[in-house]
C-alpha atoms as a PDB file:
ATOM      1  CA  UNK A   1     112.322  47.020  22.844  1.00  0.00           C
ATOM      2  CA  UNK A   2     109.511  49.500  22.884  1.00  0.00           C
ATOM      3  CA  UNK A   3     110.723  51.444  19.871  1.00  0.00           C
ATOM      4  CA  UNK A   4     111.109  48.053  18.133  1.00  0.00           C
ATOM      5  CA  UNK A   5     107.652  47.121  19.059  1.00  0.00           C
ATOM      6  CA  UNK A   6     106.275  50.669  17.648  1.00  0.00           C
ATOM      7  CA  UNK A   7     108.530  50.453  14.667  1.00  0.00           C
ATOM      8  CA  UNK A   8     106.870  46.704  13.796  1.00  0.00           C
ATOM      9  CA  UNK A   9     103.513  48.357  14.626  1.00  0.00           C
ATOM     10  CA  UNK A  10     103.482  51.493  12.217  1.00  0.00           C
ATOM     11  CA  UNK A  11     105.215  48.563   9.497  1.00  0.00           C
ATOM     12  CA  UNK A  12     101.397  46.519  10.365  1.00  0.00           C
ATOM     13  CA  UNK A  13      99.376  49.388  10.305  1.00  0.00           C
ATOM     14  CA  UNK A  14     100.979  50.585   6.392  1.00  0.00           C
ATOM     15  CA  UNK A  15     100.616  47.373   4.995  1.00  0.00           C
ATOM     16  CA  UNK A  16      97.200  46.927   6.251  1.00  0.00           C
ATOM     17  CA  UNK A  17      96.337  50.648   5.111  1.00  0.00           C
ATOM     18  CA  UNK A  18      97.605  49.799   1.553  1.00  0.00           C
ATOM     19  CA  UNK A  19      95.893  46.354   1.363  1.00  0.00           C
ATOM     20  CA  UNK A  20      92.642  47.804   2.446  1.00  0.00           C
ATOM     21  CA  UNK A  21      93.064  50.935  -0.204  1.00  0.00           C
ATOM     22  CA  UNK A  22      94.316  47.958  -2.770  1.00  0.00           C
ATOM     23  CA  UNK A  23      91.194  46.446  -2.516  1.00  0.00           C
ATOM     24  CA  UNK A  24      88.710  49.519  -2.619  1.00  0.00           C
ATOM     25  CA  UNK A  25      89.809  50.821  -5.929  1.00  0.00           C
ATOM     26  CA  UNK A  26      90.213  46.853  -7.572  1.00  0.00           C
ATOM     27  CA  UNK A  27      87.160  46.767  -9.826  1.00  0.00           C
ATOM     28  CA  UNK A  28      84.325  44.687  -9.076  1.00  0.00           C
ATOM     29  CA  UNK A  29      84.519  43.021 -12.536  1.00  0.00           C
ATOM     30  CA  UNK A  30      85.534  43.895 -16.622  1.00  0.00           C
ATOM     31  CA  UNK A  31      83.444  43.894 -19.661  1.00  0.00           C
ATOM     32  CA  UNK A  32      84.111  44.513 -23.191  1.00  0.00           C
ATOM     33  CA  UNK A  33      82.249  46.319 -25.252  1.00  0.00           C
ATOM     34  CA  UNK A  34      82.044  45.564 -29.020  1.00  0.00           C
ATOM     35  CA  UNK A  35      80.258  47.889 -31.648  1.00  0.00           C
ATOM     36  CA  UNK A  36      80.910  49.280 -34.985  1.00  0.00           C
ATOM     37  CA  UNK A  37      80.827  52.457 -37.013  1.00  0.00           C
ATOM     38  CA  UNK A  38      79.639  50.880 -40.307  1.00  0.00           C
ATOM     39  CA  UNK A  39      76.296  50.388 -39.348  1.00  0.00           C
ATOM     40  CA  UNK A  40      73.213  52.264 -39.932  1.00  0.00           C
ATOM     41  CA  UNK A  41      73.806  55.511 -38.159  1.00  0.00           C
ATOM     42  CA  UNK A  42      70.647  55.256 -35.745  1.00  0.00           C
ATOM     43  CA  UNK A  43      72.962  52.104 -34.554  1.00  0.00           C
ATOM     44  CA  UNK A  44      76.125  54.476 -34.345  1.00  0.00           C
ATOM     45  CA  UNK A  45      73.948  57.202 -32.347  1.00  0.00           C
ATOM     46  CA  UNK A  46      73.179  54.658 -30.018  1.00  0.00           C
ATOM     47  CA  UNK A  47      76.492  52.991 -29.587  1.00  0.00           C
ATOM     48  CA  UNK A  48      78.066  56.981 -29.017  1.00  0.00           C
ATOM     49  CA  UNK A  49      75.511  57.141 -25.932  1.00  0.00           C
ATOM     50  CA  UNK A  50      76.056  53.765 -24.796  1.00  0.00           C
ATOM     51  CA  UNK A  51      79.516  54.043 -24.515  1.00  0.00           C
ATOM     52  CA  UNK A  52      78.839  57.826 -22.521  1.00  0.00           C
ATOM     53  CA  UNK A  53      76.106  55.975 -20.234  1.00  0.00           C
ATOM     54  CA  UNK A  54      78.363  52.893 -19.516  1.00  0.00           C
ATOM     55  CA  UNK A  55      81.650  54.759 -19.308  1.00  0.00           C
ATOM     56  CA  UNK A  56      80.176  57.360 -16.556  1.00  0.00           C
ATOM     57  CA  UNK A  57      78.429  54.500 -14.895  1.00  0.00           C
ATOM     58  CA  UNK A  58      81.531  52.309 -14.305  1.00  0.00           C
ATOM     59  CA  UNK A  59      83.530  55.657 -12.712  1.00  0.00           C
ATOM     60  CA  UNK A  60      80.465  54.998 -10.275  1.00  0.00           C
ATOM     61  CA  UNK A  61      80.340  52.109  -9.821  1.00  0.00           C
ATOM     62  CA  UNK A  62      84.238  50.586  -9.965  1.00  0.00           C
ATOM     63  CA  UNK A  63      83.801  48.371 -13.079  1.00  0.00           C
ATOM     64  CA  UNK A  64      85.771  48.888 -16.105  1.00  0.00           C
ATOM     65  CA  UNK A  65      84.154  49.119 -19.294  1.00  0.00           C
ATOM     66  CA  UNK A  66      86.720  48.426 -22.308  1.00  0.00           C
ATOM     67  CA  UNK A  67      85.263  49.221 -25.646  1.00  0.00           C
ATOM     68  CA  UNK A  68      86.528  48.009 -28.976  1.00  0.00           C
ATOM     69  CA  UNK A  69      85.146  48.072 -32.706  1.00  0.00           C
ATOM     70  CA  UNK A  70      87.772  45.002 -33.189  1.00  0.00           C
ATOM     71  CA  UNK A  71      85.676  42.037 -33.335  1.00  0.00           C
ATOM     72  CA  UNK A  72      89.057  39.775 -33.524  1.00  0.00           C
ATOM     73  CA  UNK A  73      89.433  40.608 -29.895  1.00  0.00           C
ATOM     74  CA  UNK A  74      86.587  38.102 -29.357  1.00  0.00           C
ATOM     75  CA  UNK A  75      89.546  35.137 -28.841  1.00  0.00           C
ATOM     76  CA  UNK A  76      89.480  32.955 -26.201  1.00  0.00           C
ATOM     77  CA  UNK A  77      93.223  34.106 -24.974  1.00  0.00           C
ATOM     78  CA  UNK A  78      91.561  38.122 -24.661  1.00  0.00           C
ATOM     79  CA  UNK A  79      87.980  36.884 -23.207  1.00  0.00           C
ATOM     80  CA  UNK A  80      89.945  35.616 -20.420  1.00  0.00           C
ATOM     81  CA  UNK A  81      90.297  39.271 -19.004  1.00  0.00           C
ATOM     82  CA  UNK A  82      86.607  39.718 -18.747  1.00  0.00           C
ATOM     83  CA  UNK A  83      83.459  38.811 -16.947  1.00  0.00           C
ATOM     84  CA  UNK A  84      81.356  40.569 -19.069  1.00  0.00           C
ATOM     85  CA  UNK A  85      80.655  41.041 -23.108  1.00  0.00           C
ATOM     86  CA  UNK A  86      78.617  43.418 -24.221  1.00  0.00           C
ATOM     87  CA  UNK A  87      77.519  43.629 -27.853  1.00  0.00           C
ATOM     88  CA  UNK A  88      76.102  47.574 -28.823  1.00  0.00           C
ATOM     89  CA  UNK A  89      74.987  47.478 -31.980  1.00  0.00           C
ATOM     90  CA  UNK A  90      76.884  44.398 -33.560  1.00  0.00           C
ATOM     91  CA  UNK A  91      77.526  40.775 -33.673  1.00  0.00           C
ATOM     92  CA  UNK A  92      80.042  38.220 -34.903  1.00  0.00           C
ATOM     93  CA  UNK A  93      80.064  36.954 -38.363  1.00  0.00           C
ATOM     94  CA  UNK A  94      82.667  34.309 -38.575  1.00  0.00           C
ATOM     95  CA  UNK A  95      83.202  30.919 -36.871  1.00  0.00           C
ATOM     96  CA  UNK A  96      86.087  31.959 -34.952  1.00  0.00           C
ATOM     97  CA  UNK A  97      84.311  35.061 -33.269  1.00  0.00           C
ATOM     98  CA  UNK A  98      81.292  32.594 -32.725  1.00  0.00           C
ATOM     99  CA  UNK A  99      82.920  30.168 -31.326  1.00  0.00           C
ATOM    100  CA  UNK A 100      84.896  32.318 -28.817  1.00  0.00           C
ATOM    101  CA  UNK A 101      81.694  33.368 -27.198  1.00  0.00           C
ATOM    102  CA  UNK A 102      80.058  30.313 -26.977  1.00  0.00           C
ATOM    103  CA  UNK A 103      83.139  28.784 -25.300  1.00  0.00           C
ATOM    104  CA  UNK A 104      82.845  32.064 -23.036  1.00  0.00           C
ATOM    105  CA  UNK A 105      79.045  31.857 -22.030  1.00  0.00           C
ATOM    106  CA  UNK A 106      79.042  28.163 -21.561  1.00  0.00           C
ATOM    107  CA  UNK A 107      82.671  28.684 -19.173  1.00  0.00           C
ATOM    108  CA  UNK A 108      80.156  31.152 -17.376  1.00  0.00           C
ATOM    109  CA  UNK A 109      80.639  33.930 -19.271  1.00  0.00           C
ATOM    110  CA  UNK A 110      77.728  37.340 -18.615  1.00  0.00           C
ATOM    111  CA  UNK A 111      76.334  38.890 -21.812  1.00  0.00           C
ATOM    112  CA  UNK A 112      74.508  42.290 -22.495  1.00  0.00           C
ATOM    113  CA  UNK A 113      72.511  42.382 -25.972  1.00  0.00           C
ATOM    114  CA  UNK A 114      70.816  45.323 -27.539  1.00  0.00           C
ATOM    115  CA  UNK A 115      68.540  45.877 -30.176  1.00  0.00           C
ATOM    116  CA  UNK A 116      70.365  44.289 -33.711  1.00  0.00           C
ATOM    117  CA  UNK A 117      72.861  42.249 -31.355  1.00  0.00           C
ATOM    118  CA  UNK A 118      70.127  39.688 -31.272  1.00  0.00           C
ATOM    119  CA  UNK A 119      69.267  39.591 -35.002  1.00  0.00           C
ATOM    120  CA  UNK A 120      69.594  36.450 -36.811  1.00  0.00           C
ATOM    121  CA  UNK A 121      67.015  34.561 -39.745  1.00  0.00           C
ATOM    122  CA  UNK A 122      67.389  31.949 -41.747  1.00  0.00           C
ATOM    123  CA  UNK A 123      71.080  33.604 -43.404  1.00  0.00           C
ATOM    124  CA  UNK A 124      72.780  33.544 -40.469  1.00  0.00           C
ATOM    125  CA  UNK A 125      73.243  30.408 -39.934  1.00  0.00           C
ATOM    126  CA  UNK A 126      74.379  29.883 -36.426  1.00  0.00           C
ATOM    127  CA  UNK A 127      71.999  27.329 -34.588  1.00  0.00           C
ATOM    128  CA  UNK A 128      73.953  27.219 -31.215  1.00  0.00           C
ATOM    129  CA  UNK A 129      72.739  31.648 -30.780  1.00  0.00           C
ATOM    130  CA  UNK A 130      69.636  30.723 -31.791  1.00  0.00           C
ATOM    131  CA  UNK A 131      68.911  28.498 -28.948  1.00  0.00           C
ATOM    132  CA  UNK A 132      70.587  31.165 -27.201  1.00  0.00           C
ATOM    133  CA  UNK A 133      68.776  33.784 -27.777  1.00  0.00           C
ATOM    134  CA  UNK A 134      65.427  31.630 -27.855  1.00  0.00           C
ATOM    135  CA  UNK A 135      64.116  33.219 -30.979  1.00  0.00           C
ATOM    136  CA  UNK A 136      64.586  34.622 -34.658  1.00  0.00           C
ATOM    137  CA  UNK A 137      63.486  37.863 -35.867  1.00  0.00           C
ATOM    138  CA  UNK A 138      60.370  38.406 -37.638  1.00  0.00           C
ATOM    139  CA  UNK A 139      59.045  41.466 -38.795  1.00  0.00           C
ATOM    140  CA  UNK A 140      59.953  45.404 -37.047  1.00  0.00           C
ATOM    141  CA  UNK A 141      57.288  48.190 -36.968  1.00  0.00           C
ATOM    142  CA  UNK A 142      58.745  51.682 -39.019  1.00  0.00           C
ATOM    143  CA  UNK A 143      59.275  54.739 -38.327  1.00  0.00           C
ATOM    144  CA  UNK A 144      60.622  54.105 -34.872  1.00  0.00           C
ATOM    145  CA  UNK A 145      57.877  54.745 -31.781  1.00  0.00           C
ATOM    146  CA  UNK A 146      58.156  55.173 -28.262  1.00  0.00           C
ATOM    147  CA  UNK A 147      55.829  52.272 -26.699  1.00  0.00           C
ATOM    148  CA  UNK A 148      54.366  51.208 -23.792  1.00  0.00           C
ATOM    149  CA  UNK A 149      55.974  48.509 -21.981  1.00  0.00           C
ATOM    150  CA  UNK A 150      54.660  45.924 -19.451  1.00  0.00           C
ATOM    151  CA  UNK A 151      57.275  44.895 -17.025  1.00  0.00           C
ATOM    152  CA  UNK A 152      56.377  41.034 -16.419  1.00  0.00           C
ATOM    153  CA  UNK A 153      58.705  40.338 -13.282  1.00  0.00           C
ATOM    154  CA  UNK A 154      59.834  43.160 -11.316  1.00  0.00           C
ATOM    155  CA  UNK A 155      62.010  40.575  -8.868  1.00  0.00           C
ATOM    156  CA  UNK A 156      64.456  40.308 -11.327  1.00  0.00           C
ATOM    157  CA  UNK A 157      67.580  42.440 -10.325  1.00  0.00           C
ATOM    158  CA  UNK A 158      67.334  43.781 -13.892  1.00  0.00           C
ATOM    159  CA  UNK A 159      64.071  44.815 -13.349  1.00  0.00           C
ATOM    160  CA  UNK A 160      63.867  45.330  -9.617  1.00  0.00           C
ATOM    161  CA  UNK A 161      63.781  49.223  -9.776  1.00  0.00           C
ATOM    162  CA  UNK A 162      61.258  49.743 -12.366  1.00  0.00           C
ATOM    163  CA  UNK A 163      57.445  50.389 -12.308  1.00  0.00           C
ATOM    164  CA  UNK A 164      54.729  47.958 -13.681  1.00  0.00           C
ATOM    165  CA  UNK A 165      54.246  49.865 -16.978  1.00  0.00           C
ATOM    166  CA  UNK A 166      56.339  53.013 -18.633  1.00  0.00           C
ATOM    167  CA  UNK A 167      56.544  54.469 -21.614  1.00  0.00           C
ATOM    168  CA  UNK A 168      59.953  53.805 -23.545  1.00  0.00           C
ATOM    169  CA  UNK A 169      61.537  56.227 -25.517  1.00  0.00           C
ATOM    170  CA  UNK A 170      61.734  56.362 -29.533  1.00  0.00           C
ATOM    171  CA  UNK A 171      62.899  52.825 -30.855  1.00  0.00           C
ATOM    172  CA  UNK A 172      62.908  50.119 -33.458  1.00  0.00           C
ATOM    173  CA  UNK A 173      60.629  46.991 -31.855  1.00  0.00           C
ATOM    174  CA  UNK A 174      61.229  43.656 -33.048  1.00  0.00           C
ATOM    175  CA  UNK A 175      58.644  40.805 -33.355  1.00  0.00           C
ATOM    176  CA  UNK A 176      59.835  37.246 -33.205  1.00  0.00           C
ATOM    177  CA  UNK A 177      58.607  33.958 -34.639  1.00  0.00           C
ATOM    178  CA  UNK A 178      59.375  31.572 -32.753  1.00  0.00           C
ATOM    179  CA  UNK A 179      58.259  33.721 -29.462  1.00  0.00           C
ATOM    180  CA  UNK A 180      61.341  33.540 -27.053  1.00  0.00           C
ATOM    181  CA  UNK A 181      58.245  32.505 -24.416  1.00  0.00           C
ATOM    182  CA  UNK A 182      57.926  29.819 -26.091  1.00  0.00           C
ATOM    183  CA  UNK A 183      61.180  28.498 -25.012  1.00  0.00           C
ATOM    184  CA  UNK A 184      61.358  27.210 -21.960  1.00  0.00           C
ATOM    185  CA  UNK A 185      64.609  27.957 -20.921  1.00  0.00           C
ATOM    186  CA  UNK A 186      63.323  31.548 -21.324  1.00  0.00           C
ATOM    187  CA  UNK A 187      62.182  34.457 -19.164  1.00  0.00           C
ATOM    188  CA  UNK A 188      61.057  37.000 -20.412  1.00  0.00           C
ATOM    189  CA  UNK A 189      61.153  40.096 -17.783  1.00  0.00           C
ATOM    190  CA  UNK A 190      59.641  43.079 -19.911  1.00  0.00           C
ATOM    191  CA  UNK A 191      57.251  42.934 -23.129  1.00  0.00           C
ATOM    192  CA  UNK A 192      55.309  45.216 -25.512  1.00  0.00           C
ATOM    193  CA  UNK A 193      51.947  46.179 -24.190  1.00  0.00           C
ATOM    194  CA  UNK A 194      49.146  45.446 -27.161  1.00  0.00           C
ATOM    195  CA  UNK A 195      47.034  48.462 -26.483  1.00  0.00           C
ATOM    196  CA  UNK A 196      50.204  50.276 -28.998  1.00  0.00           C
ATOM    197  CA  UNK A 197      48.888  48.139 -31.502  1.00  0.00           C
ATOM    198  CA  UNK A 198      48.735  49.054 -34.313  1.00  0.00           C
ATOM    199  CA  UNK A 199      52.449  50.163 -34.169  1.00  0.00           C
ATOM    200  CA  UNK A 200      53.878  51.940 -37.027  1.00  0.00           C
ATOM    201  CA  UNK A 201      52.891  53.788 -40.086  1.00  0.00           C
ATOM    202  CA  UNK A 202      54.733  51.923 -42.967  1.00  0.00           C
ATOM    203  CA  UNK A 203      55.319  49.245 -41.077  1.00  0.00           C
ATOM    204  CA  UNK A 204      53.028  48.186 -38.751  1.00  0.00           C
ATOM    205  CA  UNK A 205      52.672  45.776 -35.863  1.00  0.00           C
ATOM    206  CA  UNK A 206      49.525  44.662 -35.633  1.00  0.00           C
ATOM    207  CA  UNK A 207      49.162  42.255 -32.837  1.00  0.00           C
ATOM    208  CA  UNK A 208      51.150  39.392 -31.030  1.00  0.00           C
ATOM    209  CA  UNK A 209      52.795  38.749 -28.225  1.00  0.00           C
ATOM    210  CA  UNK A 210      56.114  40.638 -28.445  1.00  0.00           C
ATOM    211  CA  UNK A 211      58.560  40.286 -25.385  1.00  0.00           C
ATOM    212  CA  UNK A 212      61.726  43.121 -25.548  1.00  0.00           C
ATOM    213  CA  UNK A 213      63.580  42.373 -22.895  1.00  0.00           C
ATOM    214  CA  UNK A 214      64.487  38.921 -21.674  1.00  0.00           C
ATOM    215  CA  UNK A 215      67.211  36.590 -20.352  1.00  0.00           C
ATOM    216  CA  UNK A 216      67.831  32.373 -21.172  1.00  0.00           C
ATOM    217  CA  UNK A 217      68.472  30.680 -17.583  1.00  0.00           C
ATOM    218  CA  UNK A 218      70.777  28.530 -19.031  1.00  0.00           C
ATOM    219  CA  UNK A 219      73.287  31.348 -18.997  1.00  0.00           C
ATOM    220  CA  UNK A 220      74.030  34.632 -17.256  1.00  0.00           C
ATOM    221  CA  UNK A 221      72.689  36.827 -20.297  1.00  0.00           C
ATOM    222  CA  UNK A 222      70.117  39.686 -20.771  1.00  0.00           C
ATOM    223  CA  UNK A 223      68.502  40.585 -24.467  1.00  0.00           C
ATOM    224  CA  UNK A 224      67.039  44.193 -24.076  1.00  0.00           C
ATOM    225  CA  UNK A 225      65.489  45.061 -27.854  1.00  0.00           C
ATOM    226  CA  UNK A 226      66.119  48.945 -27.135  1.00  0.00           C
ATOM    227  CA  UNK A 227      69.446  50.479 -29.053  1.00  0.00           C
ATOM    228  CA  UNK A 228      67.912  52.322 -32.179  1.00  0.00           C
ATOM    229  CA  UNK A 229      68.696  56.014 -32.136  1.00  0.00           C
ATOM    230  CA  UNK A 230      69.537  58.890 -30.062  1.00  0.00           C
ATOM    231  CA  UNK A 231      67.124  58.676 -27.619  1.00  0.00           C
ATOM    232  CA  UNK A 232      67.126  55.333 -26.122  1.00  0.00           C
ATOM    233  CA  UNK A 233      68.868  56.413 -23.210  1.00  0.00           C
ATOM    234  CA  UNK A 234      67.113  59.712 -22.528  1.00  0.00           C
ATOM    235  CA  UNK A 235      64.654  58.482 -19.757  1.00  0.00           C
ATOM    236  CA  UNK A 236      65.737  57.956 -16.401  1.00  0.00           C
ATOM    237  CA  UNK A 237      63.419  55.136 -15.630  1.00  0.00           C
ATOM    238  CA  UNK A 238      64.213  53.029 -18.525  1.00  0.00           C
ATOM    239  CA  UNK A 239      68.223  53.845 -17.328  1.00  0.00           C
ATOM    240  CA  UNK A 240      67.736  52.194 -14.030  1.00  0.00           C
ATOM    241  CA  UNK A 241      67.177  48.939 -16.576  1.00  0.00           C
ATOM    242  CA  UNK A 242      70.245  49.366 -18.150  1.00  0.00           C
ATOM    243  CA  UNK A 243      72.592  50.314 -15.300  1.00  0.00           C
ATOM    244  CA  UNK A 244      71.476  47.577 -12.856  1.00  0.00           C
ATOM    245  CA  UNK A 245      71.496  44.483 -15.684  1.00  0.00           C
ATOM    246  CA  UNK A 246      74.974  45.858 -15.910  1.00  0.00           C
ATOM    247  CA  UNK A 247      75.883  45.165 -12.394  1.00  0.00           C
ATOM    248  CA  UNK A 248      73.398  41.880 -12.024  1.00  0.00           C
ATOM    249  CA  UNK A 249      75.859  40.069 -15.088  1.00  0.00           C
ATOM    250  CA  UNK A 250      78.844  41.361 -12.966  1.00  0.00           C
ATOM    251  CA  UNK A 251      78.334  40.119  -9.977  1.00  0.00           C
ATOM    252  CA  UNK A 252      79.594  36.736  -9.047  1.00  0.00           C
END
């Protein structure tokens, strides 16, 4: 009876040992990736070290980060395996694609945007991302600048780990017309500070409101205008923005 009893006992204690090891290494959640390679190459250079930052970051952190330059795989049967979508340096141009993702952020879907992810004017011709995103794209300042940056809500988890004002590595800022603060659906979590006005030297910005990183409440998404270049991802304090909106559109 005894050797029965320790035999059923040692039985407990390995299935218990392998369903508690099962569920340490079972990622917390998926996301895809999608960029491409026949973009401008400041957009390449920033997809290679967004795919090095993400890829070391998930080892970390037990996600898995799939990455793909096949915009096809935006289908409703392959969305199915992630939580997350992440557009680099890309976006969809036909109705299929586009109507993939909307079906996936209205299901509850998480989105991560950078830089020319969020680009869209009067050719594009999707209405549904424009509400979306909460604005169109206006005017850019040239050469690319670093910039000062105000960080509007720090209680944000996105945002939760940075200071009230840094400087942002070399990049490409965006102006918008309409302002995404304008929409009310909006929050904007981290904007251009004016005192870099004028920004530019062929192209200049010259004034406005210009918010750079922001998210629609509607849906579990973040816009974050950095993702020109090779040194986007070069300063640790502007990092901590991009690994923890990462794990905030992961997390159930």
């Amino acid at each position: 009876m005894k050797h029965i009893l320790r035999k059923t006992a040692v039985t407990v204690l390995v299935l218990l040992t392998f369903c508690v090891l099962s569920f340490a290494q079972s990622p917390k959640f998926k996301v895809l990736a999608l960029y491409t390679t026949t973009v401008e190459t400041d957009h390449v250079d920033f997809a290679r070290d967004a795919i090095q930052f993400y890829t070391k970051l998930a080892a970390e952190k037990n996600f898995v980060f799939d990455t793909t330059t096949d915009w096809e795989k935006l289908d409703d049967e392959n969305l199915k395996n992630y939580q997350v979508i992440m557009w680099i340096n890309e976006f969809p141009h036909n109705e299929a694609e586009r109507r993939a993702f909307e079906k996936f952020m209205t299901n509850g879907g998480a989105w991560l945007g950078f830089h020319v992810s969020g680009y869209n004017d009067k050719y594009t011709k999707w209405p549904w991302f424009v509400d979306f995103l909460g604005a169109v794209f206006y005017n850019n300042n040239w050469p690319p600048l670093p910039a000062k940056l105000i960080v509007d809500d720090n209680t944000h988890p996105a945002t939760k780990r940075l200071p009230k004002t840094y400087i942002a590595p070399i990049n490409e800022w965006y102006g918008w017309k309409p302002n995404p603060r304008d929409n009310k659906d909006i929050k904007v979590l981290v904007t251009l500070d004016p005192a870099n006005y004028p920004l530019g030297k062929k192209n200049l910005i010259k004034s406005g409101d210009i918010p750079v990183v922001w998210t629609n409440t509607k849906y579990k998404m973040l816009y974050m205008n950095m993702g020109h270049g090779d040194k986007v991802m070069t300063f640790d304090i502007q990092n901590r923005l991009f690994e923890d909106a990462i794990l905030w559109l992961g997390s159930k």
